[in-house]
Protein backbone atom coordinates (compact mmCIF):
# COMPACT_ATOMS: atom_id res chain seq x y z
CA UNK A 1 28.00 26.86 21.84
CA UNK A 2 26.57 26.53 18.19
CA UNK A 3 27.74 29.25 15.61
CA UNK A 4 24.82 30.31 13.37
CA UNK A 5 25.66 31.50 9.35
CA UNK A 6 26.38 34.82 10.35
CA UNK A 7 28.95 34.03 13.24
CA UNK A 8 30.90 31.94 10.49
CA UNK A 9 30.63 34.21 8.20
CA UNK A 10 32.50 36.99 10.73
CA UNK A 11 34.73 35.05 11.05
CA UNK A 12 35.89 33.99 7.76
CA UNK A 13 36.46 37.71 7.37
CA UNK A 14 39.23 37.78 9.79
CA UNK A 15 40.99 35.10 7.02
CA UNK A 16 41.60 37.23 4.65
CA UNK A 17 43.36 39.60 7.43
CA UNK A 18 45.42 36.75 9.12
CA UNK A 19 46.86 36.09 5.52
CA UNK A 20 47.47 39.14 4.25
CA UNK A 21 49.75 39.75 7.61
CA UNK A 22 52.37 37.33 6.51
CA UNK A 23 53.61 40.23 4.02
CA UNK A 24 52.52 42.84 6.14
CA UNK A 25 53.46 42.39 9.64
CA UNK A 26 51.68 45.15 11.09
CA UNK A 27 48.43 44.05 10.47
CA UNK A 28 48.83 40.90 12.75
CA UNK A 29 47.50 43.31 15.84
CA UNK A 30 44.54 44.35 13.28
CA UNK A 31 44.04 40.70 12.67
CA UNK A 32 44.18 39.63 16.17
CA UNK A 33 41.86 43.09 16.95
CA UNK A 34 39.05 42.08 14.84
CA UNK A 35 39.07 37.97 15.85
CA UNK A 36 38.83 39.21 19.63
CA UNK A 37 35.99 41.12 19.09
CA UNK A 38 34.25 38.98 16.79
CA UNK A 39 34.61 36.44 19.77
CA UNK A 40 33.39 38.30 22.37
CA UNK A 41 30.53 39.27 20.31
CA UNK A 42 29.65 36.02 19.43
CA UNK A 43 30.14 35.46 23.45
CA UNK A 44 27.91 37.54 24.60
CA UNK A 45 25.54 36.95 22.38
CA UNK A 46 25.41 33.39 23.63
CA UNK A 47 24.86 34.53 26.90
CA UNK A 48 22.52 37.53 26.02
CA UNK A 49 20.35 34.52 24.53
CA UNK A 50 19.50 33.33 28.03
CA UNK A 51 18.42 29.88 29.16
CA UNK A 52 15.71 27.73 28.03
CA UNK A 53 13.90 28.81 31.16
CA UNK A 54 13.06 31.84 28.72
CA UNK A 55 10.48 29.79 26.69
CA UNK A 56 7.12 28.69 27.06
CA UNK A 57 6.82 25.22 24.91
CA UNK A 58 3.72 23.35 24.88
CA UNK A 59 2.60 19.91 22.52
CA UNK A 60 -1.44 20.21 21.81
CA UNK A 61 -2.97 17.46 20.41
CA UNK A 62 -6.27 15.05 21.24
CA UNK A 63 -6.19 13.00 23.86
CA UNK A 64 -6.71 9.80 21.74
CA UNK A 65 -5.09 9.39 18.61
CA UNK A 66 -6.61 7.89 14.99
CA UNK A 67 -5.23 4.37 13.93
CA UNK A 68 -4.18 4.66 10.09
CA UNK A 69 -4.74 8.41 10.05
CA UNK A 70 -2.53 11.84 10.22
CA UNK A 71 -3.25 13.33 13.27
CA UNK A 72 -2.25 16.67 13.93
CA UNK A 73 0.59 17.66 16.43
CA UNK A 74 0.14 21.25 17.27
CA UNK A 75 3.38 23.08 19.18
CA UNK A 76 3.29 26.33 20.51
CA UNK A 77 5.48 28.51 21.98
CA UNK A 78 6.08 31.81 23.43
CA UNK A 79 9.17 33.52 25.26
CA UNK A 80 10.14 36.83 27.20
CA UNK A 81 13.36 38.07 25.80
CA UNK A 82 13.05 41.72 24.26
CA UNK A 83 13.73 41.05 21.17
CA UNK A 84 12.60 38.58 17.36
CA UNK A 85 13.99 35.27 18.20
CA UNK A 86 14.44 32.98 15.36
CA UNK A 87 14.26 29.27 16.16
CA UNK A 88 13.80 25.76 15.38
CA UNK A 89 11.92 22.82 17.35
CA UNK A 90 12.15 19.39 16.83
CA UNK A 91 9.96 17.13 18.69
CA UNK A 92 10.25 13.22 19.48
CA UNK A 93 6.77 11.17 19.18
CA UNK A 94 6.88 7.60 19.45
CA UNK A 95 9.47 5.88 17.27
CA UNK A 96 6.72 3.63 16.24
CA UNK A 97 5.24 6.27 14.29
CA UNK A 98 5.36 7.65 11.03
CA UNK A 99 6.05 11.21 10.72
CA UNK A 100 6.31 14.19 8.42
CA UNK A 101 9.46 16.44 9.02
CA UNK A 102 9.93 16.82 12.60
CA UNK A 103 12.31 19.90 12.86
CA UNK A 104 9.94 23.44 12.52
CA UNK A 105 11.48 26.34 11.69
CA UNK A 106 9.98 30.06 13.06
CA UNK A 107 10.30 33.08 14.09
CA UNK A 108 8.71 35.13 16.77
CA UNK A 109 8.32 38.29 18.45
CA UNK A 110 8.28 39.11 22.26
CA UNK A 111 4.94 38.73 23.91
CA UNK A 112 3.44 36.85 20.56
CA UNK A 113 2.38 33.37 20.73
CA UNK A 114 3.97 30.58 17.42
CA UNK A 115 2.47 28.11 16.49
CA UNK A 116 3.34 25.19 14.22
CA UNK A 117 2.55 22.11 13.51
CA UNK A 118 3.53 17.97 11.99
CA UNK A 119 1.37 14.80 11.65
CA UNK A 120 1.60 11.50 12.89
CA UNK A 121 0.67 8.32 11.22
CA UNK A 122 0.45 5.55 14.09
CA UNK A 123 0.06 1.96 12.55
CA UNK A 124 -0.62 0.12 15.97
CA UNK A 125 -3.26 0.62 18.25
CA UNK A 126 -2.40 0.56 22.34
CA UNK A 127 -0.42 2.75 24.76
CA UNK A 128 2.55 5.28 23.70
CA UNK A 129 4.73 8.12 25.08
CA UNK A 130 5.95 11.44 23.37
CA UNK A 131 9.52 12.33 24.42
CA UNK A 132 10.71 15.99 25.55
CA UNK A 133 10.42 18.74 23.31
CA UNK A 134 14.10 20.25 21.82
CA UNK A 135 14.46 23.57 21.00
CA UNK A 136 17.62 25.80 19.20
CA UNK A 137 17.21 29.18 19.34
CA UNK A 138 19.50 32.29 18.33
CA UNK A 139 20.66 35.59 20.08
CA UNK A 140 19.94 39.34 20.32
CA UNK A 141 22.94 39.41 17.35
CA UNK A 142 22.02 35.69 15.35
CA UNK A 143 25.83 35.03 16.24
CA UNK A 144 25.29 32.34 18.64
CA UNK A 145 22.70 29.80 19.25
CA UNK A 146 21.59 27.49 22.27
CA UNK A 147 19.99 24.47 22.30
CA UNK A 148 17.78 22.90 25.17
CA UNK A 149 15.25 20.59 26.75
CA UNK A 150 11.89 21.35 27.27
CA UNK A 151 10.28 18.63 29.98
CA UNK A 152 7.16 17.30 27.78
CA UNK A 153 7.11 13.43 28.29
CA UNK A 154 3.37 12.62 27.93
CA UNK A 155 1.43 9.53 27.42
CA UNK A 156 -1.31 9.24 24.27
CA UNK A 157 -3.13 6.19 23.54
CA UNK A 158 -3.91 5.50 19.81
CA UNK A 159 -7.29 4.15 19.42
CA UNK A 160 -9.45 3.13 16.14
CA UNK A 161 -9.74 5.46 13.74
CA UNK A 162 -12.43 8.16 15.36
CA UNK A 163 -10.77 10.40 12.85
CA UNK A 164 -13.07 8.73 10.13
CA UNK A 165 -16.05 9.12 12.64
CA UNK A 166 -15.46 12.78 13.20
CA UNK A 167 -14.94 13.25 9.03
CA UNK A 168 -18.47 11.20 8.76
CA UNK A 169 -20.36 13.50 11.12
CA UNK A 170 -18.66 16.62 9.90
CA UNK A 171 -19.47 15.62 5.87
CA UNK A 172 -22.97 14.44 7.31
CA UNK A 173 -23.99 17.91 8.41
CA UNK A 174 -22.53 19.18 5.59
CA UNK A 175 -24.63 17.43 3.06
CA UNK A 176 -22.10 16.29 1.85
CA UNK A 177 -21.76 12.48 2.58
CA UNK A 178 -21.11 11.70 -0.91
CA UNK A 179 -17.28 12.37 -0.38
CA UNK A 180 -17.12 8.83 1.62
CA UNK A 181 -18.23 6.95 -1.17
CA UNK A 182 -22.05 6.80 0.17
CA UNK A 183 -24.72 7.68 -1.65
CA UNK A 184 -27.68 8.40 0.70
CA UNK A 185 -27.39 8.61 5.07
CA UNK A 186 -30.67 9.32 5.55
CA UNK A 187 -32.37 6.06 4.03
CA UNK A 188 -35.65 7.44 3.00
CA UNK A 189 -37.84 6.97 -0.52
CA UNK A 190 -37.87 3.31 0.76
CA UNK A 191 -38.78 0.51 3.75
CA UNK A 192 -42.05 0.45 5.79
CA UNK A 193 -41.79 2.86 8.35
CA UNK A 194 -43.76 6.56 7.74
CA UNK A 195 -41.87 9.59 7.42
CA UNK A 196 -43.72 12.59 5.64
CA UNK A 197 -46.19 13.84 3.49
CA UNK A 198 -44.74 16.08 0.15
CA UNK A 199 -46.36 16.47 -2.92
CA UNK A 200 -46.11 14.19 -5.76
CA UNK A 201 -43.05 14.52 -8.00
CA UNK A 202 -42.84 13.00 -11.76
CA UNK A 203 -40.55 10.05 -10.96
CA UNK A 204 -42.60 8.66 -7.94
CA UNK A 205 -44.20 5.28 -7.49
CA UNK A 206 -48.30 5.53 -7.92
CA UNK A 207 -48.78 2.82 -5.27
CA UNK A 208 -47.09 5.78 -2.89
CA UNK A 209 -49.91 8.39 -3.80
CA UNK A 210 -51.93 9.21 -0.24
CA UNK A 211 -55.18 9.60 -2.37
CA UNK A 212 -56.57 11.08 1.36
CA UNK A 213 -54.49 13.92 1.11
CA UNK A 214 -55.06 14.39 -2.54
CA UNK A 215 -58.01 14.90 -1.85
CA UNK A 216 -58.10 17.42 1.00
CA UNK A 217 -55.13 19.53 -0.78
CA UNK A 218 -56.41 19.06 -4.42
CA UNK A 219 -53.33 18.06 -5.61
CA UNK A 220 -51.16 14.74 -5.67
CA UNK A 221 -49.25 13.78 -2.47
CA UNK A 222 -46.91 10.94 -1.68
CA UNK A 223 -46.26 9.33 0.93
CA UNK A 224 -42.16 9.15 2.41
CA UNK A 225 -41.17 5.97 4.11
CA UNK A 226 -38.02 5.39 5.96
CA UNK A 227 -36.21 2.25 6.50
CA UNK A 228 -37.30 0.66 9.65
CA UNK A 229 -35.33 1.23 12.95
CA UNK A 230 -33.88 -0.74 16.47
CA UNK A 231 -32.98 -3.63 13.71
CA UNK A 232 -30.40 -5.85 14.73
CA UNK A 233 -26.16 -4.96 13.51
CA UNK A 234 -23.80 -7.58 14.67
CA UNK A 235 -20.28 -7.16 13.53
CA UNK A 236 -17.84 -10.31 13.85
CA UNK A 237 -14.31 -10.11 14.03
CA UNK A 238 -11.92 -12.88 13.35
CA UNK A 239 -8.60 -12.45 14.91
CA UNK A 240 -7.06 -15.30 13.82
CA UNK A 241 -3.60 -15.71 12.40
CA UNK A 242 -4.50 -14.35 8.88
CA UNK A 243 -5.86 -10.81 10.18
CA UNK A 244 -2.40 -10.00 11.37
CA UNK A 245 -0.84 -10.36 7.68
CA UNK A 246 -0.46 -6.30 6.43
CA UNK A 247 -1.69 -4.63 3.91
CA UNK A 248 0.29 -0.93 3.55
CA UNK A 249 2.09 -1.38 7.11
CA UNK A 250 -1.14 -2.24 8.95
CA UNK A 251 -2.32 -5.33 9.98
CA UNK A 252 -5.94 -6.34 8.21
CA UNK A 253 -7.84 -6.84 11.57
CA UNK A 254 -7.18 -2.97 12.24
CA UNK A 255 -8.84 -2.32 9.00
CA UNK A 256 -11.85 -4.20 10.35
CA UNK A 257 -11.80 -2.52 13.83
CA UNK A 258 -11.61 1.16 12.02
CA UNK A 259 -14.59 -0.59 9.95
CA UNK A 260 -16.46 -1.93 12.67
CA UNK A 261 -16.13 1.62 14.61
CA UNK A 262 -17.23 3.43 11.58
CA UNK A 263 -20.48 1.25 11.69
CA UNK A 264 -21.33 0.90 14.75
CA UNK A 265 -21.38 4.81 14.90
CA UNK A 266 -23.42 4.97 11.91
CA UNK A 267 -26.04 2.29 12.79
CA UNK A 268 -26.33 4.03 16.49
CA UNK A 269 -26.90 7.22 14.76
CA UNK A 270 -30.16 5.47 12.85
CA UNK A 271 -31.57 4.02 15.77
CA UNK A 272 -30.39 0.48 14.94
CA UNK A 273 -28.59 -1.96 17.86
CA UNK A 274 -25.23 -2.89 17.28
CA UNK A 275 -23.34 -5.79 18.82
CA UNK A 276 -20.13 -6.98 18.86
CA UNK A 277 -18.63 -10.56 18.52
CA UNK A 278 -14.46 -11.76 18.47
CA UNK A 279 -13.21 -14.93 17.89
CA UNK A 280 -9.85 -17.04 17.35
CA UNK A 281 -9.90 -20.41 18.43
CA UNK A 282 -12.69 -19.72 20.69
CA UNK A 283 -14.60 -16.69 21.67
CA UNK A 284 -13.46 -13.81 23.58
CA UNK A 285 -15.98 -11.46 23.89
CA UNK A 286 -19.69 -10.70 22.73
CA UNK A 287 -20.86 -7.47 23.70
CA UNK A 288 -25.29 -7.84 23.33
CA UNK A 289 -27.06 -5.39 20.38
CA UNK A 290 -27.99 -2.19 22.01
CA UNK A 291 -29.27 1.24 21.00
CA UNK A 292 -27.46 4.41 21.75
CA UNK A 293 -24.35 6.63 22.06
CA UNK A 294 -23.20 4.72 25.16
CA UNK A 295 -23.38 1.33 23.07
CA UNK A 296 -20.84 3.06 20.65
CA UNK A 297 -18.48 4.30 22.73
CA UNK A 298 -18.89 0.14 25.26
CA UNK A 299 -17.54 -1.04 21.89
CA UNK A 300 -14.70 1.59 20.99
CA UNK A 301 -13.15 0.73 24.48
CA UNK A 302 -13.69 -3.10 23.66
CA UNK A 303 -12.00 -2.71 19.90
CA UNK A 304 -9.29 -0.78 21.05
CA UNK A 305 -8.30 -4.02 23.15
CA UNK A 306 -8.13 -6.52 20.63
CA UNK A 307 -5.15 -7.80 19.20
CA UNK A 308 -4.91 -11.05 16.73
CA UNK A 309 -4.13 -14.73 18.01
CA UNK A 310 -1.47 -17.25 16.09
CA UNK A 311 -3.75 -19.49 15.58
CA UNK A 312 -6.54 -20.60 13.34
CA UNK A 313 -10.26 -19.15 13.60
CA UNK A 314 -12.82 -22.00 14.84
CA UNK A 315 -16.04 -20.79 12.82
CA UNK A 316 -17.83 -23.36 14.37
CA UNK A 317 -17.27 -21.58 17.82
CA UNK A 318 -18.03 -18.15 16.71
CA UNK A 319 -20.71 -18.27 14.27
CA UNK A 320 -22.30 -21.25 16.75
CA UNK A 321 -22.33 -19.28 19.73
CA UNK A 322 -23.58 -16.00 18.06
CA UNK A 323 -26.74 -18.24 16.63
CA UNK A 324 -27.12 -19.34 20.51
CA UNK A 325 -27.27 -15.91 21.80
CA UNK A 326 -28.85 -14.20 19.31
CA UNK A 327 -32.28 -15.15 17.96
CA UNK A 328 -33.08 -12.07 16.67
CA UNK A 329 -33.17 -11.82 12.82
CA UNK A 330 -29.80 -9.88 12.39
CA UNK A 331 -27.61 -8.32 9.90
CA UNK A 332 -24.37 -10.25 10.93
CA UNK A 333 -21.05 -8.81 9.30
CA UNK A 334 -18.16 -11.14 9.23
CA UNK A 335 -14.66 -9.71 8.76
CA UNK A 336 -12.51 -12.62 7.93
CA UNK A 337 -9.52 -13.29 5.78
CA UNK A 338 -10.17 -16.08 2.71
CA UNK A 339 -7.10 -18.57 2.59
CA UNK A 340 -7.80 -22.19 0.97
CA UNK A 341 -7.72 -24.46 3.72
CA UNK A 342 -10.52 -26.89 5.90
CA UNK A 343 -11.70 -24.05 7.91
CA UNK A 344 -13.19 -22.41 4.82
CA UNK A 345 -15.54 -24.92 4.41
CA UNK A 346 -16.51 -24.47 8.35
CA UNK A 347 -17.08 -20.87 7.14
CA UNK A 348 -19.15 -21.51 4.42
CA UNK A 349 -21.39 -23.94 6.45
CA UNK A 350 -21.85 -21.87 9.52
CA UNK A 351 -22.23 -18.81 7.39
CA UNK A 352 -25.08 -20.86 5.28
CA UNK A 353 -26.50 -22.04 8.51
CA UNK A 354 -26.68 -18.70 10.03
CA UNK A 355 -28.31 -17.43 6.70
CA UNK A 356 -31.55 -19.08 7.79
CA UNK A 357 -32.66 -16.62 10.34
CA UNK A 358 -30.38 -13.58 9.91
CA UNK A 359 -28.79 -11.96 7.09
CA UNK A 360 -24.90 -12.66 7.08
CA UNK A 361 -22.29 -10.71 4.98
CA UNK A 362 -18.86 -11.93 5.09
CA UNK A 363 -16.12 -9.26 4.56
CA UNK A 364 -13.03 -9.26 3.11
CA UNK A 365 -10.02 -7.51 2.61
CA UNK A 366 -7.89 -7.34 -1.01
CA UNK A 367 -4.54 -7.40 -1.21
CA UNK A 368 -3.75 -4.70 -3.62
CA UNK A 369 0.33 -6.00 -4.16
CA UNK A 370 -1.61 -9.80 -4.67
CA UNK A 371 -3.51 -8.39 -7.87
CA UNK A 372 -0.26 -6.38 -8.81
CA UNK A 373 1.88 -9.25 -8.94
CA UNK A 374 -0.85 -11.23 -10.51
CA UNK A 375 -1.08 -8.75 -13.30
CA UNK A 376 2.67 -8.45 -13.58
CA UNK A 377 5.52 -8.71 -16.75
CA UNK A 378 7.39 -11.47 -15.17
CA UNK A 379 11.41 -10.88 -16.07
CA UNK A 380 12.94 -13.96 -14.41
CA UNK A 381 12.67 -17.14 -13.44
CA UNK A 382 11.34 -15.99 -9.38
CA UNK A 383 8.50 -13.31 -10.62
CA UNK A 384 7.14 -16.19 -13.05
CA UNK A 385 6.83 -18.05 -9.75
CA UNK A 386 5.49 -15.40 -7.56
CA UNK A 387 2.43 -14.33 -10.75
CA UNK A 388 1.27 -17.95 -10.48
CA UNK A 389 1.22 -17.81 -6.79
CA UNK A 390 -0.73 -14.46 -6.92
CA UNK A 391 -2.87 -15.77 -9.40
CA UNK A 392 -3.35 -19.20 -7.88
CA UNK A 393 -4.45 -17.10 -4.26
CA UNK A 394 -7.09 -14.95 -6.40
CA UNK A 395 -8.38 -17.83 -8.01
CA UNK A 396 -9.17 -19.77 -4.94
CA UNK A 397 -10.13 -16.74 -3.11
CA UNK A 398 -12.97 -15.92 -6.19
CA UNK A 399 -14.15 -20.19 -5.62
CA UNK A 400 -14.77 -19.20 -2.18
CA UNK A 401 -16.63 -15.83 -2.51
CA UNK A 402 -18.99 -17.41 -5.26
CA UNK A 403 -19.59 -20.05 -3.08
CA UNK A 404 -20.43 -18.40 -0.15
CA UNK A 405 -22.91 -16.41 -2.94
CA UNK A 406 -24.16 -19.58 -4.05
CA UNK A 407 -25.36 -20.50 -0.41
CA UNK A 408 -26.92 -17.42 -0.06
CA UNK A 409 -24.60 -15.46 1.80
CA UNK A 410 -23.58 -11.79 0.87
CA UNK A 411 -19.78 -10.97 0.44
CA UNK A 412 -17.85 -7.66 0.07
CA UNK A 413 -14.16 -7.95 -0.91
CA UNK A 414 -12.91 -3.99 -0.65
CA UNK A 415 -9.51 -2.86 -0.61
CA UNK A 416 -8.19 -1.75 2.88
CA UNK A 417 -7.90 1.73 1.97
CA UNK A 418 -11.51 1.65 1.21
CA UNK A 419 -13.18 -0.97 3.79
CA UNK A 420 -14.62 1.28 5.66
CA UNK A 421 -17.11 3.24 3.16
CA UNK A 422 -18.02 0.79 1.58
CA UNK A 423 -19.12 -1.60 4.70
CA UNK A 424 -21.00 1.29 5.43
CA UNK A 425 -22.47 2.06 1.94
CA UNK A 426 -23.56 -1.68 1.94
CA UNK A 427 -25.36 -2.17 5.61
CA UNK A 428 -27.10 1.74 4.01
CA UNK A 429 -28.13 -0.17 0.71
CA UNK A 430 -29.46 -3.46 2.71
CA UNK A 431 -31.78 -1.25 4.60
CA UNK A 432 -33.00 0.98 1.61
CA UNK A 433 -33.95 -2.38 -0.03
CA UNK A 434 -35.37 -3.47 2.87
CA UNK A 435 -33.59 -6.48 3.02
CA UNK A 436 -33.12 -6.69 7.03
């Protein structure tokens, strides 16, 4: 039995009584009087509260949860006593989870529904179970309160982040894509491919004037071109040691999965093919460019399977085998992680060969505690060390990048919390320009 404020506070009156009897012996039986009933009040009120059996408690939430995001936990819950119950709920997700505050407070009437909700931040993709449900609730007279179990053990797998995907097609329809850090979706005004007729505006090219439909309408018409479709997307993940170092409690290679997703629903929703290549020490799986929804969704179930080797990435074996299996002049994005060391130089080679027939862009993730610490006041002996560390990493990590550049190879370095737009906002830019 759990005594709420009010069943305290009666009683703490009774104190007053019980002391006040020591000089004044008759009001012992008054005393005594008052604590009875006050505890067979706060009895039956216990009981009057009834069993958990009472309540109808259910946990709502999608089937398949966001990597890196907040997704919404939804309870709801009803009852069938006869009177306003006021109650709290406290639920238990996956310890491996970040949460917001986990005990809801409510109130609710007979034959009304309440709803409430927290978020979840998971930081791991794979497999998961939500605990029971535990609920405290008070009687007819808020004296008493029960607590209980509601059965609710349920599994939930946390996949990519199709959070992002959703926000991307919801801001898309919207108009209002701009919020993602992307400047145009729809990639027209450049490439070869027709699109429409409109009349002629101020800032437009001459060379685009349809002087055939000038003529017919008496007026100035341009010609729209789009960029051209069913081109080639290859997205290459290493998931070698280095992808598994974190930045913010998640490990870089799940920045490039929610990346790669992001992508590969963006360059299905042009009409372009998108493949899929991962490699350690060898490679583990290559998934062939295709067009279409169902391509999208073959390489959601294949990302949210990958997990990151101990040991070093052989870019010989990836990069090698994707030039054997693909012949097709392709836009080939390579998230990697940029440490000095011999296999940079494989990566730089590969990547220069590869530049011959496709179009590579190597990827990277900053560090944004590696340029803090660089940029630091060091106070003692230890931070002096750690700033020249820090700066000795960005320094060798900029002779890399410019090198790569100076072989002819695109790069993007993006912080994590910002990979994903602007991979996006760069494959949208290579196509307006054509360069695919």
């Amino acid at each position: 039995m759990l005594l709420t404020r009010r069943g305290l506070l009666l009683l703490l009156v009774a104190a007053p009584v019980l002391a006040a009897a020591t000089w004044a012996p008759g009001l012992r039986w008054l005393a005594a009087a008052f604590v009875a009933v006050a505890l067979f009040l706060i009895i039956f009120d216990w009981f009057a509260a009834g069993p958990v059996t009472r309540f109808e408690v259910k946990r709502l939430h999608d089937n398949r949860l966001s990597l890196g995001a907040d997704n919404k936990i939804e309870i709801s819950m009803r009852h069938t006593l006869a009177w306003q119950v006021d109650f709290q709920v406290r639920d238990e997700p996956p310890p491996a989870f970040e949460t917001t505050d986990l005990i809801i407070k409510g109130r609710t009437k007979p034959g009304t529904v309440w709803r409430g909700q927290y978020y979840v931040h998971p930081l791991r993709r794979g497999d998961y179970q939500f605990a029971d449900i535990n609920l405290r609730w008070t009687g007819p007279l808020a004296l008493a309160s029960r607590q209980g179990r509601i059965a609710a053990e349920r599994s939930v797998q946390v996949y990519p982040d199709l959070f992002g995907v959703r926000r991307f097609e919801l801001l898309l329809r919207k108009n209002q894509i701009q919020q993602l850090g992307l400047r145009n979706a729809r990639l027209t005004g450049q490439g070869t491919e027709f699109e429409r007729l409109r009349e002629y505006r101020p800032d437009d090219e001459y060379r685009r004037i349809n002087w055939k439909a000038t003529a017919r309408r008496w007026r100035p018409i341009t010609i729209d071109y789009q960029a051209e479709r069913s081109q080639n997307i290859v997205a290459v993940l290493d998931t070698g040691r280095m992808m598994q170092s974190p930045v913010n409690r998640m490990a870089k290679l799940d920045y490039a999965i929610n990346a790669t997703l992001l992508l590969a629903y963006v360059a299905a929703g042009v009409g372009d093919k998108v493949g899929l290549l991962t490699f350690a020490a060898e490679v583990q799986h290559f998934i062939t460019p295709r067009q279409g929804r169902e391509q999208f969704y073959r390489i959601l179930e294949r990302l949210y399977a990958i997990e990151a080797q101990p040991v070093e990435p052989d870019y010989g074996q990836g990069l090698g085998y994707l030039a054997y299996k693909q012949r097709r002049r392709s836009l080939v994005i390579i998230f990697t992680d940029i440490t000095a060391g011999e296999s940079m130089a494989a990566l730089v080679e590969h990547a220069r060969l590869l530049a011959r027939h496709s179009l590579p862009l190597v990827v990277t993730i900053s560090d944004p505690d590696v340029h803090e610490m660089a940029q630091s006041y060091p106070r003692d002996s230890a931070a002096v060390y750690q700033r020249a560390a820090a700066g000795q990493m960005l320094y060798e990590r900029h002779v890399i990048l410019e090198n790569l550049r100076l072989q002819g190879v695109d790069t993007l370095d993006a912080p994590a919390n910002q990979l994903s737009p602007a991979v996006v906002g760069r494959y949208l830019e290579l196509k307006r320009r054509g360069r695919l």
